[in-house]
C-alpha atoms as a PDB file:
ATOM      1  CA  UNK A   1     106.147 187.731  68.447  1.00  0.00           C
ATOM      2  CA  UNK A   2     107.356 186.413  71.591  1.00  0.00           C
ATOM      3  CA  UNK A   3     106.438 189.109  73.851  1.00  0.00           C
ATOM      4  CA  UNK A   4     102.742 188.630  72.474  1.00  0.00           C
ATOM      5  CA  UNK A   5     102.682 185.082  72.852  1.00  0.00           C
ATOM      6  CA  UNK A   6     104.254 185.381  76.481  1.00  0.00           C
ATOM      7  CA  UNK A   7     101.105 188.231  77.255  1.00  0.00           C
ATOM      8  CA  UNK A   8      98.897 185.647  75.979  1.00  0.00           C
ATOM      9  CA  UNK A   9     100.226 182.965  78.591  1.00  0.00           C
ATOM     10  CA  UNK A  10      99.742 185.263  81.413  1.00  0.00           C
ATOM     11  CA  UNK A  11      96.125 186.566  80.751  1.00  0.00           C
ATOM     12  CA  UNK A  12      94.991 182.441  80.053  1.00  0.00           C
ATOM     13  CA  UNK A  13      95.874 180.827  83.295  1.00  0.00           C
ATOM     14  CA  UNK A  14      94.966 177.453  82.140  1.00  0.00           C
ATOM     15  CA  UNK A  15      97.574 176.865  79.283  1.00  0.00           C
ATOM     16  CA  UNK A  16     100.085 178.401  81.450  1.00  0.00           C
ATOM     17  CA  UNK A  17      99.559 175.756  84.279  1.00  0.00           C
ATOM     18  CA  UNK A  18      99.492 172.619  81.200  1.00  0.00           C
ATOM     19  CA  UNK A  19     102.797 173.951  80.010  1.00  0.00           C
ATOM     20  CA  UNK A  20     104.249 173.668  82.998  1.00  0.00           C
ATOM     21  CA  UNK A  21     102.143 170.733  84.679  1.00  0.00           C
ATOM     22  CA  UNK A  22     101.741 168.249  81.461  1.00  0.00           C
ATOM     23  CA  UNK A  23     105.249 167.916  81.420  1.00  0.00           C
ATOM     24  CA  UNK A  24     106.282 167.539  84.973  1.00  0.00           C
ATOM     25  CA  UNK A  25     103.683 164.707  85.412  1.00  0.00           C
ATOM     26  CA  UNK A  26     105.210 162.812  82.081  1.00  0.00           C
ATOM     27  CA  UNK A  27     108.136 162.560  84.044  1.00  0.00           C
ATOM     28  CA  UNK A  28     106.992 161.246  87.017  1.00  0.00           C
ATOM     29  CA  UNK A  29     104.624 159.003  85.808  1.00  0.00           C
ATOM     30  CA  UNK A  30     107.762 157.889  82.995  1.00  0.00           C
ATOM     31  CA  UNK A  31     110.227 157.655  86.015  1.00  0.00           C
ATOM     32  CA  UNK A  32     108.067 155.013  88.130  1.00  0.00           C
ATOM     33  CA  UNK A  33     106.654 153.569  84.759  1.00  0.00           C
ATOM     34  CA  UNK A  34     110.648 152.750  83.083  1.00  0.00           C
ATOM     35  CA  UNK A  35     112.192 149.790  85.234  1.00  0.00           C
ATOM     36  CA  UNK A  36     115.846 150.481  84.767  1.00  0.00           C
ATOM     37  CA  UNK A  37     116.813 147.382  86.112  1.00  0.00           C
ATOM     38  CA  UNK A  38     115.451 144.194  85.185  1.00  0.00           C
ATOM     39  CA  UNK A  39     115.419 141.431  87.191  1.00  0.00           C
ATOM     40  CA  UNK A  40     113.912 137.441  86.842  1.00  0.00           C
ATOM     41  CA  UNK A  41     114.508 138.088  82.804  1.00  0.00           C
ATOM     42  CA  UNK A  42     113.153 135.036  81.157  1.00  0.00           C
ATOM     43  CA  UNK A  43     115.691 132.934  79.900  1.00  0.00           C
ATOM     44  CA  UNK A  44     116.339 129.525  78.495  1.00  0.00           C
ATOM     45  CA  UNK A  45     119.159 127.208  78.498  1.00  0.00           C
ATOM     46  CA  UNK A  46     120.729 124.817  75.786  1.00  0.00           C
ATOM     47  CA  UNK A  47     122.911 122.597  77.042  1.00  0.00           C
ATOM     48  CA  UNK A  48     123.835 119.089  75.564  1.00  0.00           C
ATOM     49  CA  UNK A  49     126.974 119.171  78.037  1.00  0.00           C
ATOM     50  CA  UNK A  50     125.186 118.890  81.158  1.00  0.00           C
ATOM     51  CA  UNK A  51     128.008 118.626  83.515  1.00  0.00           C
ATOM     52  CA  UNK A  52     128.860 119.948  86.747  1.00  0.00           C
ATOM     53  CA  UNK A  53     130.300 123.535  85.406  1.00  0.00           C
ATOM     54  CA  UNK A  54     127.504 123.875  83.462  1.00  0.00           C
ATOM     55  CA  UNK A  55     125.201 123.408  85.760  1.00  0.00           C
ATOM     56  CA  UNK A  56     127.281 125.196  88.448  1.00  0.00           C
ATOM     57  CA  UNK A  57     126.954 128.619  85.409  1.00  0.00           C
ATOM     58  CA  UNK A  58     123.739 128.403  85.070  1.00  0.00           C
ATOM     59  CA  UNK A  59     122.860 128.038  89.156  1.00  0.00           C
ATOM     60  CA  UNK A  60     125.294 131.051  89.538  1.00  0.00           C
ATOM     61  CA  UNK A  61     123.389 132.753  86.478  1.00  0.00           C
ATOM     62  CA  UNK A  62     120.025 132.400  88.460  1.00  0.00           C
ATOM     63  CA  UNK A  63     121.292 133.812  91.923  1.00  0.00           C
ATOM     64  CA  UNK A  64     122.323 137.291  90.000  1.00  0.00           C
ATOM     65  CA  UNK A  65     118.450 137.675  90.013  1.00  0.00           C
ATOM     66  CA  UNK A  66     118.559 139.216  86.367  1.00  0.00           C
ATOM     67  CA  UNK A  67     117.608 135.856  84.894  1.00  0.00           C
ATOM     68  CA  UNK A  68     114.932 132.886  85.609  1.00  0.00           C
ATOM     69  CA  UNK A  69     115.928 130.014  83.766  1.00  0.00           C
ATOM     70  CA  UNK A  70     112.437 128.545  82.673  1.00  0.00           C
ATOM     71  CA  UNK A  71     113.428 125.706  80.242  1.00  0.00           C
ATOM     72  CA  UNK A  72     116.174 123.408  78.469  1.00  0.00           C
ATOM     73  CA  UNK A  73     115.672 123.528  74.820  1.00  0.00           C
ATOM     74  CA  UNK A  74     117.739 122.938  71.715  1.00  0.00           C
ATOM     75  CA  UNK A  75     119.310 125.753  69.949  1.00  0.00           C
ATOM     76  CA  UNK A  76     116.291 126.221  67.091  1.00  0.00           C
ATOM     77  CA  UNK A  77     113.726 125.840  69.525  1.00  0.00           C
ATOM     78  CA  UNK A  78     115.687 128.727  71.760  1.00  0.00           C
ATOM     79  CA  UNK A  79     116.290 130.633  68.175  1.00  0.00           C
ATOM     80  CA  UNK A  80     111.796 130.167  68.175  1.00  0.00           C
ATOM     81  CA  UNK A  81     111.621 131.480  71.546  1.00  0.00           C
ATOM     82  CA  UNK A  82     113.242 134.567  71.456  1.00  0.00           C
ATOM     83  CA  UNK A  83     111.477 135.651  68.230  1.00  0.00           C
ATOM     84  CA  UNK A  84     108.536 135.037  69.605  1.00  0.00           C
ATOM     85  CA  UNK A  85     109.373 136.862  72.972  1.00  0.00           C
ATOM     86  CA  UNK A  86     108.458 134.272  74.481  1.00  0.00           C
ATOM     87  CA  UNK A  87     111.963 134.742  76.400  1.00  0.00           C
ATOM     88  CA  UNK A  88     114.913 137.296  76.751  1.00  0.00           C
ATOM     89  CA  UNK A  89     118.154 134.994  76.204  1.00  0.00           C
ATOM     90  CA  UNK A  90     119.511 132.055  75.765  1.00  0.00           C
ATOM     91  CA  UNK A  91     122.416 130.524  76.810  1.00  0.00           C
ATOM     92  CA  UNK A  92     124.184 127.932  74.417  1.00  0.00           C
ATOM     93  CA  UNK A  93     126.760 125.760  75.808  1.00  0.00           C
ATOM     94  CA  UNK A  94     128.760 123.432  72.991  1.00  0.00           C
ATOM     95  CA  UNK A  95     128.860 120.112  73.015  1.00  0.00           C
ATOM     96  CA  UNK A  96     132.393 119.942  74.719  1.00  0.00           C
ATOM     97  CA  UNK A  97     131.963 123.236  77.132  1.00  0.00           C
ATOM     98  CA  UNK A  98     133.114 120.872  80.300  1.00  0.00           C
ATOM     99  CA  UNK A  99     135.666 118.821  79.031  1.00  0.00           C
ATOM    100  CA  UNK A 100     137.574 122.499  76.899  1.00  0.00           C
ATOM    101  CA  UNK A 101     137.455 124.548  79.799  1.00  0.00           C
ATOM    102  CA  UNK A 102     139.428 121.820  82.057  1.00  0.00           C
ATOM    103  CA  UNK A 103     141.564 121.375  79.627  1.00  0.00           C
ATOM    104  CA  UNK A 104     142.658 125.480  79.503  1.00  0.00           C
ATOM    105  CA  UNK A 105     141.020 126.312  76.997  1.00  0.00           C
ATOM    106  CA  UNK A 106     138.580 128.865  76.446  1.00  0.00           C
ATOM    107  CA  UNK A 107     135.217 127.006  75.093  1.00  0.00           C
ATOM    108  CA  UNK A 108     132.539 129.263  73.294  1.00  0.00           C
ATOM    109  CA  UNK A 109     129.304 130.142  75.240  1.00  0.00           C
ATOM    110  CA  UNK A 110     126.935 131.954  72.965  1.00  0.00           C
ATOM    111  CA  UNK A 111     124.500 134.116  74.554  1.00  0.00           C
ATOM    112  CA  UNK A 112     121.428 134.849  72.199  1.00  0.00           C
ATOM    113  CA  UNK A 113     119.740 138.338  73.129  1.00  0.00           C
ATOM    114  CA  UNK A 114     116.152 139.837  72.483  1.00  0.00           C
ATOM    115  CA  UNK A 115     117.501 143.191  71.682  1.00  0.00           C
ATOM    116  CA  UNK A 116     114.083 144.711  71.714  1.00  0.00           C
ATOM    117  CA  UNK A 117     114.095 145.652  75.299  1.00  0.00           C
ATOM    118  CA  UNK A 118     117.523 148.369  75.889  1.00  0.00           C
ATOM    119  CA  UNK A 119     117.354 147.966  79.445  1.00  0.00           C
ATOM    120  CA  UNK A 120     118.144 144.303  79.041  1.00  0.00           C
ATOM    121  CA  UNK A 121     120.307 144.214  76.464  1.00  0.00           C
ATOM    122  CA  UNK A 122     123.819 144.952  78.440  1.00  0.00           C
ATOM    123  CA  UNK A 123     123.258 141.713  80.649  1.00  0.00           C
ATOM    124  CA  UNK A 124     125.393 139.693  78.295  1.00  0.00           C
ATOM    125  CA  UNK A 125     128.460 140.887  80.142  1.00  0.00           C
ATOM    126  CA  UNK A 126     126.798 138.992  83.270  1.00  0.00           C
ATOM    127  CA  UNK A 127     127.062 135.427  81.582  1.00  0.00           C
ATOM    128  CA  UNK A 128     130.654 136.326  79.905  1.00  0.00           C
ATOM    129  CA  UNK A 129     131.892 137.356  83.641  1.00  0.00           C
ATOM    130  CA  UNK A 130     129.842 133.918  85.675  1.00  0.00           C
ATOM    131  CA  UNK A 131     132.511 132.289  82.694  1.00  0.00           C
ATOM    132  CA  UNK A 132     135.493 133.623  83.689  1.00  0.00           C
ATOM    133  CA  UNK A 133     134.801 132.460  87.196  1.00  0.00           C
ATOM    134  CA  UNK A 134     133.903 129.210  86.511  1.00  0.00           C
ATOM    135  CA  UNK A 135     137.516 128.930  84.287  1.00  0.00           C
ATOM    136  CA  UNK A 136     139.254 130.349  87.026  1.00  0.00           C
ATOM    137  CA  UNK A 137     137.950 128.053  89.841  1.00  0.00           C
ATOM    138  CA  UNK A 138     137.762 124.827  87.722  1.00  0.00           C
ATOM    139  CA  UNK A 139     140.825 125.075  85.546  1.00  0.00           C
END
């Protein structure tokens, strides 16, 4: 059976060539088409604690180039966003972010995701690490 079929390829030229050539163009039309890395990500930021570290996160969020902050919302109309796709995250400081991280402690940030694009997804870690530094060069 597959010495027939293989016969058949060479006496019809033209399958031959799409069975080699269909697939090689998916791939490079796929590899310019994919953006593995994202950059200016829409995001939006709640923030009823709208002091200096916060601001300083969210400035230091903005110059990574992964994320455009395009609004301050509350947290339901951030919740709206996002399942609209409207945006790609939101970051959600607490009430007391400034005031629990000078103290030593280690204040929640919740970072809401649209988990419908993959090649976004993993930027969470960015906002978790622009944390750290602001705790160690404010506390």
């Amino acid at each position: 059976m597959l010495i027939k079929e293989l016969v058949q390829l060479r006496r019809d030229r033209l399958t031959f060539a799409m069975l080699i050539g269909v697939p090689i163009m998916q791939l490079v039309l796929f590899g310019y088409a994919i953006n593995g890395d994202p950059r200016q990500l829409p995001t939006v930021v709640v923030a009823p604690d709208t002091g200096p570290l916060v601001r300083s996160i969210v400035r230091a969020a903005e110059n990574t180039g992964y994320f455009r902050v395009v609004a301050e919302v509350s947290d339901g109309e951030a919740e709206r966003l996002i399942a609209n796709g409207e945006v790609q995250f939101a970051l959600v400081f607490p009430a007391d972010f400034s005031r629990n991280l000078l103290r030593g402690e280690r204040p929640a940030l919740a970072v809401y995701a649209d988990a419908t694009d993959p090649a976004a997804t993993g930027l969470e870690d960015v906002f978790i690490a622009l944390t750290q530094d602001a705790r160690d060069n404010y506390a």
